[in-house]
C-alpha atoms as a PDB file:
ATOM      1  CA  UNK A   1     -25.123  -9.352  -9.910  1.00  0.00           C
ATOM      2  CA  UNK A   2     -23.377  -7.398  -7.225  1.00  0.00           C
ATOM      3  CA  UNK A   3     -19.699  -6.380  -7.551  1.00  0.00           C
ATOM      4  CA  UNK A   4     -16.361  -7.345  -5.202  1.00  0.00           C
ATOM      5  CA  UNK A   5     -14.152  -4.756  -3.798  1.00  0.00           C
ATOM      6  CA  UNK A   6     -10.702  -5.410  -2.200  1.00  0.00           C
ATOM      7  CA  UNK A   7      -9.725  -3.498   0.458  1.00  0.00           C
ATOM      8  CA  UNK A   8      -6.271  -2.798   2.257  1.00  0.00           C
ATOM      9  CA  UNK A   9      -5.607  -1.136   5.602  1.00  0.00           C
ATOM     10  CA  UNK A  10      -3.112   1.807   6.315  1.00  0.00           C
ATOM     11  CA  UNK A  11      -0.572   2.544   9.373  1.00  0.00           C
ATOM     12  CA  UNK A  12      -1.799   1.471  12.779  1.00  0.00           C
ATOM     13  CA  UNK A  13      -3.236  -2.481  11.399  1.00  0.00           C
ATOM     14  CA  UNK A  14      -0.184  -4.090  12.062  1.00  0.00           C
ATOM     15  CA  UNK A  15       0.285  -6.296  14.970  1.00  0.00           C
ATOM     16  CA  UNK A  16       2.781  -8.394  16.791  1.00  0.00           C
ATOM     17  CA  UNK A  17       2.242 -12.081  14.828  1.00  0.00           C
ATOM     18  CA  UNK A  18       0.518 -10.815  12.214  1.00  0.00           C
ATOM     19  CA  UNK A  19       3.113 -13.082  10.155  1.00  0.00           C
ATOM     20  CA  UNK A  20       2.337 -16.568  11.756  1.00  0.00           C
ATOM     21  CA  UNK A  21       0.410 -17.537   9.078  1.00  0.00           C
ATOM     22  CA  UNK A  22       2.018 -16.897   6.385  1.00  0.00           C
ATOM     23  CA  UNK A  23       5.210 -19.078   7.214  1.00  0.00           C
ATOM     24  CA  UNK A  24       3.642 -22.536   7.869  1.00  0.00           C
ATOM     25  CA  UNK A  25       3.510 -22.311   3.685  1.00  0.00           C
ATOM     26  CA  UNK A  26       6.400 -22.581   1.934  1.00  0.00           C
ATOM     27  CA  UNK A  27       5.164 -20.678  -0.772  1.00  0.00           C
ATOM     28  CA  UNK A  28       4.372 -17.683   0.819  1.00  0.00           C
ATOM     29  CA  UNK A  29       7.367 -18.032   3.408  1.00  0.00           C
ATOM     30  CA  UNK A  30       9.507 -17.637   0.797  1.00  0.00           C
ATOM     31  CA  UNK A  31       7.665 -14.342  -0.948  1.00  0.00           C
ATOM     32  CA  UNK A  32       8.286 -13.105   2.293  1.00  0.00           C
ATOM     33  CA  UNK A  33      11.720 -13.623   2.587  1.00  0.00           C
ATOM     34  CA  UNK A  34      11.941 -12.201  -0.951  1.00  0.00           C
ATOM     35  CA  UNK A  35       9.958  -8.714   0.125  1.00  0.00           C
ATOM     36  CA  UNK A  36      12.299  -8.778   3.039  1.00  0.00           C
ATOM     37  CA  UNK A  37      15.657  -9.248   0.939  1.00  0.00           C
ATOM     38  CA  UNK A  38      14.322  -6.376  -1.434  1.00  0.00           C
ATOM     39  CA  UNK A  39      14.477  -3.667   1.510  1.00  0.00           C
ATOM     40  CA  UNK A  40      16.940  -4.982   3.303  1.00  0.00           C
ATOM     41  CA  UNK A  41      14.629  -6.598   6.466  1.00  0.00           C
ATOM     42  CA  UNK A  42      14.317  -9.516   8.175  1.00  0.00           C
ATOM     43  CA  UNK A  43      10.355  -9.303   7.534  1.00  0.00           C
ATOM     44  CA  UNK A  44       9.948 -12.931   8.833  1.00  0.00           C
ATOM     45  CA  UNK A  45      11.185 -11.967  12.022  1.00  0.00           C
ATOM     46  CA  UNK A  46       9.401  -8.770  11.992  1.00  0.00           C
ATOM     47  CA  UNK A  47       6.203 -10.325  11.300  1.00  0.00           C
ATOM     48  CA  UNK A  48       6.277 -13.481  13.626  1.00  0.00           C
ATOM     49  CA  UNK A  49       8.008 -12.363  16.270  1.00  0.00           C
ATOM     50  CA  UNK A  50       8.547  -8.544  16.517  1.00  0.00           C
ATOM     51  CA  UNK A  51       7.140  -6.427  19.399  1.00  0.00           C
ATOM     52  CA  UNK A  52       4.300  -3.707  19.101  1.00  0.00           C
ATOM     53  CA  UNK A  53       7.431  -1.481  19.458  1.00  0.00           C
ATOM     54  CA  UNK A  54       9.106  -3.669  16.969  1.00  0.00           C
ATOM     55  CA  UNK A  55       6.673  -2.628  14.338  1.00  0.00           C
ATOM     56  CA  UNK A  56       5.460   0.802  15.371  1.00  0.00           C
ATOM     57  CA  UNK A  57       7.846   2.934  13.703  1.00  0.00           C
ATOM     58  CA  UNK A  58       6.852   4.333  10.141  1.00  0.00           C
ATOM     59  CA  UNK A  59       9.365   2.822   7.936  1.00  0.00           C
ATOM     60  CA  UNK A  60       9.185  -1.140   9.385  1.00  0.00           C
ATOM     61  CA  UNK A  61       5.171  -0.476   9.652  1.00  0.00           C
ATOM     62  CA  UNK A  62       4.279   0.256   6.211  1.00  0.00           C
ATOM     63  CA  UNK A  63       6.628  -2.136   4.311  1.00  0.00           C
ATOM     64  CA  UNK A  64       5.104  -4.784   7.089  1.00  0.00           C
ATOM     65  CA  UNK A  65       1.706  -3.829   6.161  1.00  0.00           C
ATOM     66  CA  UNK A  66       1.900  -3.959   2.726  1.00  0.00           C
ATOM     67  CA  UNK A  67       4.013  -6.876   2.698  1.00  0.00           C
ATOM     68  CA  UNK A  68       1.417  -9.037   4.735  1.00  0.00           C
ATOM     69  CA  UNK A  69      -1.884  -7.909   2.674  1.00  0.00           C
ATOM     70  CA  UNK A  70      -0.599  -8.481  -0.849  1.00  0.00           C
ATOM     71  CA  UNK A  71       0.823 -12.021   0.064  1.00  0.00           C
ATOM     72  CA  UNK A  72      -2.852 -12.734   1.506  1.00  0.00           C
ATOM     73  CA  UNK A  73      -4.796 -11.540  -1.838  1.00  0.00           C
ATOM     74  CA  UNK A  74      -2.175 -12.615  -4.403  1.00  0.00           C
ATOM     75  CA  UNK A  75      -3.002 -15.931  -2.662  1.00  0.00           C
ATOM     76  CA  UNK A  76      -6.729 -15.260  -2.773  1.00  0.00           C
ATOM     77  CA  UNK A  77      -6.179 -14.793  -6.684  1.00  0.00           C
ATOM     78  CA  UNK A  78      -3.681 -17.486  -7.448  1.00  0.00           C
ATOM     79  CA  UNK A  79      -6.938 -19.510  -6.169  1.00  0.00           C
ATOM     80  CA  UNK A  80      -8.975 -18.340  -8.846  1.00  0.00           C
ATOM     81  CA  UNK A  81     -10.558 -15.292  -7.143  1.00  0.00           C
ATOM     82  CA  UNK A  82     -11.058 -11.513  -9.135  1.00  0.00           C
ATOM     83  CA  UNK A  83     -11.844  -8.249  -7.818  1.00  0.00           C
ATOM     84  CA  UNK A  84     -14.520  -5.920 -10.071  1.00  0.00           C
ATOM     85  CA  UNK A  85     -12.603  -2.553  -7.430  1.00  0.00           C
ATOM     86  CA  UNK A  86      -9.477  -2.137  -5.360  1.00  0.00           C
ATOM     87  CA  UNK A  87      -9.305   0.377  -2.470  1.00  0.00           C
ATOM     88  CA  UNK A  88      -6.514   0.864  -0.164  1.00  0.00           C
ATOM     89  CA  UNK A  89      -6.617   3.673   2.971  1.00  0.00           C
ATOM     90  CA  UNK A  90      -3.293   6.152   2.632  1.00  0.00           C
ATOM     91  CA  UNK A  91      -0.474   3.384   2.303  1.00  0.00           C
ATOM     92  CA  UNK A  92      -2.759   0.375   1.614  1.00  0.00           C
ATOM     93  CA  UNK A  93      -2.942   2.421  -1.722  1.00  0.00           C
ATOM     94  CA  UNK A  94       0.164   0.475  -2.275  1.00  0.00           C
ATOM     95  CA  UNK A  95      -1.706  -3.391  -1.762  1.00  0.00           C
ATOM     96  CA  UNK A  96      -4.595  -2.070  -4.056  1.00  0.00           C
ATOM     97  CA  UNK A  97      -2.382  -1.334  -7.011  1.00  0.00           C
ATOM     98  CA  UNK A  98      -0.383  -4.439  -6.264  1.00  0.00           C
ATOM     99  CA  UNK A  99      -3.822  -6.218  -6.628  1.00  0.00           C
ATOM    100  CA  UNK A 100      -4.249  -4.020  -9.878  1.00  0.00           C
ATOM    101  CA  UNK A 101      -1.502  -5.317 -11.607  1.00  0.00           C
ATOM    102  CA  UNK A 102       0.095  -1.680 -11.390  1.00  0.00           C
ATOM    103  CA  UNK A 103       3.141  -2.530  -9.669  1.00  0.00           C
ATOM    104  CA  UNK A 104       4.596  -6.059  -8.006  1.00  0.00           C
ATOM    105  CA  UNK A 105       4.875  -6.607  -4.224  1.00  0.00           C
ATOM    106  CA  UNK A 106       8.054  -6.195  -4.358  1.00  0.00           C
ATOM    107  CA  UNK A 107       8.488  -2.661  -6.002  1.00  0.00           C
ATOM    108  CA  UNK A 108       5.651  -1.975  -3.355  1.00  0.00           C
ATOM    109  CA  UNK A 109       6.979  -2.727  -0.645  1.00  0.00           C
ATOM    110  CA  UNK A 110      10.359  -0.809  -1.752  1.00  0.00           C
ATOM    111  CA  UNK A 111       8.402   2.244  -2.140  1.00  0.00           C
ATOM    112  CA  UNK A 112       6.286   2.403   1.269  1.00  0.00           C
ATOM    113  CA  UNK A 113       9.876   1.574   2.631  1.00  0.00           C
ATOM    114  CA  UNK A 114      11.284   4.864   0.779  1.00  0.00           C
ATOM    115  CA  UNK A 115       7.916   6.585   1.707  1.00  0.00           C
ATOM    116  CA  UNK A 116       8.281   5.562   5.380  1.00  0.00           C
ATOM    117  CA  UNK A 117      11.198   6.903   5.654  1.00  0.00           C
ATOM    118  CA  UNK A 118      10.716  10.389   4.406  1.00  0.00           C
ATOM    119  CA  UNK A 119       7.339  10.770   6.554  1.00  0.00           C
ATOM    120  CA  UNK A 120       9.728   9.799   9.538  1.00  0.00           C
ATOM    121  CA  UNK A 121      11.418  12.601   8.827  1.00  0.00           C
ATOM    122  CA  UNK A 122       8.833  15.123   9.620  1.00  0.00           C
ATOM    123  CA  UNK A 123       8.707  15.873  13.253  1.00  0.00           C
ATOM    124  CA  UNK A 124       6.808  18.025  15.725  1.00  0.00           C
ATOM    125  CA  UNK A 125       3.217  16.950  13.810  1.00  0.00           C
ATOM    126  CA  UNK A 126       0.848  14.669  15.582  1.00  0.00           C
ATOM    127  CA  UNK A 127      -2.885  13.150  14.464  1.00  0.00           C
ATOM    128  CA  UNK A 128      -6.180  12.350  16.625  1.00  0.00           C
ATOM    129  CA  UNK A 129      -9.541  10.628  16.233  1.00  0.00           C
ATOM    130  CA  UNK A 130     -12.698  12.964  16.175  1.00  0.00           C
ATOM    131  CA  UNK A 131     -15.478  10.360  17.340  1.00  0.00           C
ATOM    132  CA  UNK A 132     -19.096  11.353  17.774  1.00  0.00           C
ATOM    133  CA  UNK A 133     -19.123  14.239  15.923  1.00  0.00           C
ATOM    134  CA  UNK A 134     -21.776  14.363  12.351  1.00  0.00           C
ATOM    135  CA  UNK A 135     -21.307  17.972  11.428  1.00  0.00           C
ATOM    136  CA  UNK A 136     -18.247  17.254   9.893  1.00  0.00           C
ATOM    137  CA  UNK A 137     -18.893  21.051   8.007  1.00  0.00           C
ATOM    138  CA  UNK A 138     -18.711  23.040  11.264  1.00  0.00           C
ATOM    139  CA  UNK A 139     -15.531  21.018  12.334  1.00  0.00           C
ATOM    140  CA  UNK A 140     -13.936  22.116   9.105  1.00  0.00           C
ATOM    141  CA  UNK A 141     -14.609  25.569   9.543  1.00  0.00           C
ATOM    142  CA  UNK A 142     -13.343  25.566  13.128  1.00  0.00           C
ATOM    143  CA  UNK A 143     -10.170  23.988  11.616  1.00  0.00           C
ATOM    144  CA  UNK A 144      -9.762  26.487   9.150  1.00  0.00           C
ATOM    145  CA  UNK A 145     -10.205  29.433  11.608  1.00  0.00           C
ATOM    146  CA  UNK A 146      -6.811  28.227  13.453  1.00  0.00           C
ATOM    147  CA  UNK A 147      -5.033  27.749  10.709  1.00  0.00           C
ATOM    148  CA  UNK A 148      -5.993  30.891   9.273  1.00  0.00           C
ATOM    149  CA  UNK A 149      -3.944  32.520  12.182  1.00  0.00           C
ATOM    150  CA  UNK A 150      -0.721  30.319  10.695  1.00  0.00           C
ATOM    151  CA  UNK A 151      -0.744  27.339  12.888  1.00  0.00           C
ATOM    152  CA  UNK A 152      -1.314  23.840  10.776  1.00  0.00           C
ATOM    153  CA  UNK A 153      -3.864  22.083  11.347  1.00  0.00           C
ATOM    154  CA  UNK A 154      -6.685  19.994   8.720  1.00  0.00           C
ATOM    155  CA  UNK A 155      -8.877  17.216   8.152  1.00  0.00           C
ATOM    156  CA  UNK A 156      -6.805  14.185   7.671  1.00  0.00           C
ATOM    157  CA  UNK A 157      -8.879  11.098   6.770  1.00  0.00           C
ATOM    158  CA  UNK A 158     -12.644  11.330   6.168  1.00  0.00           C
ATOM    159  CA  UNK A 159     -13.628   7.766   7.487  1.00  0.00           C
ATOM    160  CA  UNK A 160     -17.081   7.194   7.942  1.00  0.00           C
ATOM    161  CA  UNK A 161     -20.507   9.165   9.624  1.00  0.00           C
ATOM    162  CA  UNK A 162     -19.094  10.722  12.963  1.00  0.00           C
ATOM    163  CA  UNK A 163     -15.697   9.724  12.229  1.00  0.00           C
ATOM    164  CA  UNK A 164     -12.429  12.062  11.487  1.00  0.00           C
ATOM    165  CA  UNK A 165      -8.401  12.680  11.655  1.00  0.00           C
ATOM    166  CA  UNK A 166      -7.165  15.947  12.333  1.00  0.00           C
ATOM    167  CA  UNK A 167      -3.760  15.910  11.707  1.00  0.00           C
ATOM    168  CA  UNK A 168      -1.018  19.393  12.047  1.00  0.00           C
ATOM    169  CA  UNK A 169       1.211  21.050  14.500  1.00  0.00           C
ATOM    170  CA  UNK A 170       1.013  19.301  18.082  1.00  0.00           C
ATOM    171  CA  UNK A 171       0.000  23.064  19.583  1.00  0.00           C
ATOM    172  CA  UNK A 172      -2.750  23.057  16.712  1.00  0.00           C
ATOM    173  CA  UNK A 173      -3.947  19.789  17.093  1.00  0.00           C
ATOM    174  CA  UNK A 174      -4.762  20.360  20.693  1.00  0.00           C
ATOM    175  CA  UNK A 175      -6.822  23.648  20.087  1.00  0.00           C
ATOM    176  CA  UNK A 176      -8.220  22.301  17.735  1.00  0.00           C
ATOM    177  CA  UNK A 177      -9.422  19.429  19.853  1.00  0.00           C
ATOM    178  CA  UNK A 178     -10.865  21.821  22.635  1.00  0.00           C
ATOM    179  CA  UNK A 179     -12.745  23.193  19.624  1.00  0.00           C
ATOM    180  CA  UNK A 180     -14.418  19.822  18.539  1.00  0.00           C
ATOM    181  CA  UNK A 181     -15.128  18.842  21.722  1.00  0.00           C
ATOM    182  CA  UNK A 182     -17.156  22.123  22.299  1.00  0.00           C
ATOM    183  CA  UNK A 183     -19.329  21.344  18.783  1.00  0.00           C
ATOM    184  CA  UNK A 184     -20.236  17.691  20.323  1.00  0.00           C
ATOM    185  CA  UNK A 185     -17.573  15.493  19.717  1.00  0.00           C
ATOM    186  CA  UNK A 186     -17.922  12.832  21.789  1.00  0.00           C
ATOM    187  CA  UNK A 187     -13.900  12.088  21.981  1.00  0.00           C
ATOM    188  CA  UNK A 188     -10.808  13.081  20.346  1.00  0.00           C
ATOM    189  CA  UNK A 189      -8.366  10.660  20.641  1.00  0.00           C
ATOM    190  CA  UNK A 190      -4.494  11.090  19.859  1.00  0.00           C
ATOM    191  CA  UNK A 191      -3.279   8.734  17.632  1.00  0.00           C
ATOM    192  CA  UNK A 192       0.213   7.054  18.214  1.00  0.00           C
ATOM    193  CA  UNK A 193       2.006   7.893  15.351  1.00  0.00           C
ATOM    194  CA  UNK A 194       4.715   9.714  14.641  1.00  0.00           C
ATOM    195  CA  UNK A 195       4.111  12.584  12.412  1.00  0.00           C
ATOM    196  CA  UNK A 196       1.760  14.478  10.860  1.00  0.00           C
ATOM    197  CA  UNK A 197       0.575  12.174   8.156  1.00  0.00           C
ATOM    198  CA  UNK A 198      -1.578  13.784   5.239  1.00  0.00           C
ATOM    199  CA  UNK A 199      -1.007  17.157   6.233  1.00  0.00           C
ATOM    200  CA  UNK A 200       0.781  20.202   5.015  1.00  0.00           C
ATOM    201  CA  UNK A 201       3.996  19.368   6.744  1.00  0.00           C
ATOM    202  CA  UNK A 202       4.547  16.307   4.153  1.00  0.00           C
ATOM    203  CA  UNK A 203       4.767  18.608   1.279  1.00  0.00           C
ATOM    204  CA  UNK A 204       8.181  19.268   1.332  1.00  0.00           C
ATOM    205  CA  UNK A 205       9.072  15.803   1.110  1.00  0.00           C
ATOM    206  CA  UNK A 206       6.504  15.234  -2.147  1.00  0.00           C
ATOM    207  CA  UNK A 207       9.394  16.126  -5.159  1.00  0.00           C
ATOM    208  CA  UNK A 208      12.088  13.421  -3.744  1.00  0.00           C
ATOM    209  CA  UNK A 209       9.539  10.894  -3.435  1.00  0.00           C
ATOM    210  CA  UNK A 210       8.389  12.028  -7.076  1.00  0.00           C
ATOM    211  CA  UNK A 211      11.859  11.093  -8.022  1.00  0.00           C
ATOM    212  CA  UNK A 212      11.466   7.694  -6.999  1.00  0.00           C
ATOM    213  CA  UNK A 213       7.824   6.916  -7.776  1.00  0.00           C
ATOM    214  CA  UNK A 214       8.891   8.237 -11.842  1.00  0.00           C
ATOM    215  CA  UNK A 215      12.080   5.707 -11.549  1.00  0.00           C
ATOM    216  CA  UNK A 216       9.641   3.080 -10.787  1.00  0.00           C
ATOM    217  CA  UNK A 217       7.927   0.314 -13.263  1.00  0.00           C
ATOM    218  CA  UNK A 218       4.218   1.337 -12.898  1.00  0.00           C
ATOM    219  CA  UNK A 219       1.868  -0.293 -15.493  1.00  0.00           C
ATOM    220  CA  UNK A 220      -2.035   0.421 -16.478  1.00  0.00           C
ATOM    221  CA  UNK A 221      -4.097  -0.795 -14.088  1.00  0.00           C
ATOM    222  CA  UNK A 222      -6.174  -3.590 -14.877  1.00  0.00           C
ATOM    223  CA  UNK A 223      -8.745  -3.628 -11.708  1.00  0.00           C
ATOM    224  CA  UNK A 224     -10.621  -0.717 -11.515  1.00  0.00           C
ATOM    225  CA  UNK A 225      -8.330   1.521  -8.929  1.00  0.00           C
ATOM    226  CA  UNK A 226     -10.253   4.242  -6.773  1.00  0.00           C
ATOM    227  CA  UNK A 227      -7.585   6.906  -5.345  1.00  0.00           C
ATOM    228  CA  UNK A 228      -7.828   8.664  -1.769  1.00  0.00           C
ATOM    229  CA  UNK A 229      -7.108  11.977  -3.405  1.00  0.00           C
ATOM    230  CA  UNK A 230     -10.208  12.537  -5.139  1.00  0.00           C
ATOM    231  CA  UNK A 231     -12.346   9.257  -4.972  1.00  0.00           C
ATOM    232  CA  UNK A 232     -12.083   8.679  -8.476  1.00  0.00           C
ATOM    233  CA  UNK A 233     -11.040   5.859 -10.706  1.00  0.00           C
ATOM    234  CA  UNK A 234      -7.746   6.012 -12.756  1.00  0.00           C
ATOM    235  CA  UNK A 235      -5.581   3.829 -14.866  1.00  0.00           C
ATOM    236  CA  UNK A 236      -2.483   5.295 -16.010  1.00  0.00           C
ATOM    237  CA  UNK A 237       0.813   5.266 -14.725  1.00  0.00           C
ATOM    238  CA  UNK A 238       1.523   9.105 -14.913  1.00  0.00           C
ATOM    239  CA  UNK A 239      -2.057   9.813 -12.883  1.00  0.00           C
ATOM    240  CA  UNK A 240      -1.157   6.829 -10.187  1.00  0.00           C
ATOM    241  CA  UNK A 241       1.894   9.010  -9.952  1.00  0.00           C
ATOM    242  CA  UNK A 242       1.013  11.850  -9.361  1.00  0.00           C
ATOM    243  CA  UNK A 243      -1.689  11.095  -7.230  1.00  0.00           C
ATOM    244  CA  UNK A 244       0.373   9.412  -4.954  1.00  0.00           C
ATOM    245  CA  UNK A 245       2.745  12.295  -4.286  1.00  0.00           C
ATOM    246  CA  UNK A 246      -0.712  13.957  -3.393  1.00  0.00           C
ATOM    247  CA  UNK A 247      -1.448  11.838  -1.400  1.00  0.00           C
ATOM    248  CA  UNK A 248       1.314  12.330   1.274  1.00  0.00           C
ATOM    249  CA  UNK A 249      -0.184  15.873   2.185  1.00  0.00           C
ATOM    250  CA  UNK A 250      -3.616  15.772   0.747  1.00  0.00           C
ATOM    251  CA  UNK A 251      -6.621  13.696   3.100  1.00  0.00           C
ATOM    252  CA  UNK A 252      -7.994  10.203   2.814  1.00  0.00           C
ATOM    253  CA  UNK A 253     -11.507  10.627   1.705  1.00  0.00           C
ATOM    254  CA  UNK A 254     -12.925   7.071   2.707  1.00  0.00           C
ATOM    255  CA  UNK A 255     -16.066   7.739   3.092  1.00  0.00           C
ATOM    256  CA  UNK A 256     -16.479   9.102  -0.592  1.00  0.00           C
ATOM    257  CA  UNK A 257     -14.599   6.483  -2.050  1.00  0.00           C
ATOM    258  CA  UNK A 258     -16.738   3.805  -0.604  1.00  0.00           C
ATOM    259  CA  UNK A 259     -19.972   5.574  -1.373  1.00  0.00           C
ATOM    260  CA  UNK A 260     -18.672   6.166  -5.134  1.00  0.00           C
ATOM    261  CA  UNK A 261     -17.911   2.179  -5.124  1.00  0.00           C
ATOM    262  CA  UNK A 262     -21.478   1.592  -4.310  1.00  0.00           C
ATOM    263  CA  UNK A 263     -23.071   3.795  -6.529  1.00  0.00           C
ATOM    264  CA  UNK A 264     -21.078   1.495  -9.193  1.00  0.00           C
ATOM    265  CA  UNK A 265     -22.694  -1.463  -7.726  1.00  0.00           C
ATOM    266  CA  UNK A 266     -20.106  -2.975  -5.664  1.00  0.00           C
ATOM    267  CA  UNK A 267     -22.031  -5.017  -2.433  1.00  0.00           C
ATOM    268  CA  UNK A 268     -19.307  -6.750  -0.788  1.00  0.00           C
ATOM    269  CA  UNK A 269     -15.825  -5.415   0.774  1.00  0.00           C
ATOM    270  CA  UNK A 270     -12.888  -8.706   1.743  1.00  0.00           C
ATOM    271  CA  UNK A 271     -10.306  -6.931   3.588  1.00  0.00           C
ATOM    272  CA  UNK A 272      -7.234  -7.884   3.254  1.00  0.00           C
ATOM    273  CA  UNK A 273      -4.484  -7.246   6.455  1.00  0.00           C
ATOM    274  CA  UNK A 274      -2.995  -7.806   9.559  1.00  0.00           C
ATOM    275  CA  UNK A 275      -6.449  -6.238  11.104  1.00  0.00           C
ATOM    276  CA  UNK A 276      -9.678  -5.139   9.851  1.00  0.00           C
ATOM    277  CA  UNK A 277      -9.887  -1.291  10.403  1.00  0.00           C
ATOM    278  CA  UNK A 278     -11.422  -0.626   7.373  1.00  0.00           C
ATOM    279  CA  UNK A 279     -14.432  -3.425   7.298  1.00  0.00           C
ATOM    280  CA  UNK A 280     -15.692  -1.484  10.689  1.00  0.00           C
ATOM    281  CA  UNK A 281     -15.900   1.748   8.718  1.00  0.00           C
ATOM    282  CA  UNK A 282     -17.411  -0.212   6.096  1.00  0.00           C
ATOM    283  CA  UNK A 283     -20.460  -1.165   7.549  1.00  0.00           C
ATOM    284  CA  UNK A 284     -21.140   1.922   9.425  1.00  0.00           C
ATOM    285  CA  UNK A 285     -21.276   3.857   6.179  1.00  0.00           C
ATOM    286  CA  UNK A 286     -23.349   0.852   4.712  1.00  0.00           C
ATOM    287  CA  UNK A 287     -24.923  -1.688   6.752  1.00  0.00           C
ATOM    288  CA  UNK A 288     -26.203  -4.191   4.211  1.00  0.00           C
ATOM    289  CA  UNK A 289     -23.260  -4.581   2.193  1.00  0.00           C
ATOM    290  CA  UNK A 290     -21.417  -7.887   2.648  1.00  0.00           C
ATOM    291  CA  UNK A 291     -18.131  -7.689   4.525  1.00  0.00           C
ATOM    292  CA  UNK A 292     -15.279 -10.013   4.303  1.00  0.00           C
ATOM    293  CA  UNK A 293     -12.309  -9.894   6.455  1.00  0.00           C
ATOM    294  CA  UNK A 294      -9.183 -11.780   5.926  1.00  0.00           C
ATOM    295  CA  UNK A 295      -6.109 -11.958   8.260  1.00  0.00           C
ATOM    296  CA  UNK A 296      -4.757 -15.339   8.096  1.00  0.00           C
ATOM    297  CA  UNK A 297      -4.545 -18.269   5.364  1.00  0.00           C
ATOM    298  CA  UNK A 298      -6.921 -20.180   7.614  1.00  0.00           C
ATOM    299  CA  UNK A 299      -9.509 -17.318   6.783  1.00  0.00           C
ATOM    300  CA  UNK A 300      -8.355 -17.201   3.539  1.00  0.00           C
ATOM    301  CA  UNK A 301      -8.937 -20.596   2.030  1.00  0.00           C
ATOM    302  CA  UNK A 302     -12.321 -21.060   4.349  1.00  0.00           C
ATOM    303  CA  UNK A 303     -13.666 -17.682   2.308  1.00  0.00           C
ATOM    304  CA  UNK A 304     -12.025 -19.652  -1.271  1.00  0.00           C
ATOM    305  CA  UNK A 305     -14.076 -22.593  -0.923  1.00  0.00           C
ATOM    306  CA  UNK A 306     -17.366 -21.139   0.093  1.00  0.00           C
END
C-alpha cells in the first residue's frame, strides 16, 4: 500500500482571503485569533481582508502562511487523518514539523515571525525563476564563474525538471540571467520578494536566529520529517536545529526531496496552503502520483469523507 505525504508551501502562496474559510468555524476562528495574539497580529484581519500589499512583506507573509496551513491539516488530523512523510518548501518547513509533532502552531508561527524579520533585514539581494532550462549542471557552472569574480550569486531552490531560483546581489542576478538565457532558458523571471532568500547574504543573520530556535521547545519528531538542506530524514531536536539555521542561506532541494519520498514509497502529495505551488511541481517531477490540494475547509472535509 502506497504512502501519504503532507506538503506545505513557502513565501509567495499567500493571497488576499486566503482566511475566509477558516472563520465561518468557531473552532478554528479562535486558533487563529490565538496564533495572532502570540505575535502580536491581527491575523484574522490579515487573512480575510488584507491586501496583496497587506501580506507581501516577509514578516506578515510567513507567520500568515504558516498560520493558515497548520490550522487546515491539524483539522485534517483532528478528523482522523495520518501522514506516513511531511515536507515543507523553505518556511513551510515550519507547517511540516508542526504536522510532526516537533513544535505547536503557535511556537511556529512565533519563529517564522522572528525569522521574517531578520530576512527583512537583508537588503540589496533579489531572486528570479529560471524556466525552460534542463541542464541545470551548465547553469551552475555559469553561476559559479560570476561569483568566482566576488559578486553573489547561487542556485536557490531546486524545484522540479527545467525549473530553478537564482538568488544573490541584484547586479549578479541580472548577469547571471543574460547567462541562462544564452544556455536555453526559456525565461527568467524576477521574483517579488524582498531579499535574497537562501543565499549567502542570510548568513550573517544564522547565530541570532540560533539563539532563538535553541530557546525554543522542539520535540522528536514523530512523522517522518524530510529537510530542504540535504533531503534527508531526521528526528531530533538538535539536527531540526541546526538544519534550520542552514536553511536560511543554504538552497531548497525540492526536487531531491520528493524523489527520495518516492523511492520510500510515498504515491500521493495533499497540500496544505493558501495556494498550491508545490502540487504543480509535484506532478511535473512525477506524473502518476496522486495529488491532493487543500485550501479551504470546504476542500478539506470533501477530501475527509472520500
Amino acid at each position: 500500500m502506497g504512502k501519504t505525504v503532507w506538503m506545505f508551501p513557502g513565501q509567495g502562496s499567500q493571497m488576499p482571503g486566503m482566511g475566509q474559510t477558516l472563520v465561518q468555524q468557531d473552532e478554528t476562528r479562535q486558533a487563529l485569533m490565538d496564533l495572532g495574539t502570540r505575535i502580536g497580529l491581527d491575523l484574522t484581519d490579515l487573512l480575510t481582508t488584507g491586501t496583496k500589499d497587506d501580506l507581501k512583506s516577509t514578516e506578515i507573509a510567513q507567520p500568515a502562511i504558516v498560520a493558515h496551513s497548520t490550522l487546515l491539516a491539524n483539522r485534517y488530523a483532528a478528523l482522523g487523518h495520518r501522514p506516513d512523510f511531511v515536507l515543507g518548501h523553505s518556511v513551510g518547513e515550519y507547517s511540516a514539523l508542526v504536522a510532526a509533532s516537533v513544535l505547536t502552531a503557535s511556537e511556529a508561527v512565533y519563529l517564522v515571525r522572528e525569522r521574517g524579520n531578520l530576512m527583512n533585514q537583508v537588503k540589496g539581494g533579489t531572486m528570479a525563476a529560471v524556466i525552460g532550462l534542463d541542464d541545470v549542471e551548465a547553469a551552475h557552472h555559469a553561476i559559479e564563474s560570476i561569483a568566482a569574480t566576488g559578486e553573489i550569486v547561487q542556485i536557490a531552490n531546486y524545484n522540479c525538471p527545467g525549473q530553478f531560483v537564482i538568488s544573490g546581489q541584484v547586479a549578479a542576478v541580472e548577469t547571471a540571467t543574460a547567462k541562462l538565457k544564452e544556455l536555453g532558458a526559456k525565461r527568467v523571471l524576477p521574483l517579488d520578494v524582498s531579499g535574497a532568500f537562501h543565499s549567502s547574504l542570510m548568513t550573517p543573520f544564522a547565530p541570532r536566529f540560533e539563539d532563538i530556535l535553541v530557546s525554543s521547545p522542539f520535540q522528536a519528531a514523530k512523522t517522518k520529517f524530510i529537510s530542504n538542506v540535504d533531503n534527508d530524514f531526521h528526528d531530533q531536536p538538535e539536527e531540526l536545529i541546526r538544519l534550520l539555521v542552514q536553511q536560511l542561506y543554504s538552497p531548497v532541494r525540492f526536487e531531491a526531496c520528493v524523489e527520495k519520498l518516492i523511492a520510500e514509497g510515498a504515491d500521493t502529495f495533499i497540500e496544505f496552503g493558501p495556494s498550491s505551488p508545490l502540487s504543480g511541481l509535484v506532478k511535473r517531477i512525477k506524473k502518476d502520483v496522486k495529488i491532493v490540494s487543500i485550501t479551504t475547509l470546504e476542500q478539506l472535509e470533501a477530501e475527509a469523507i472520500r
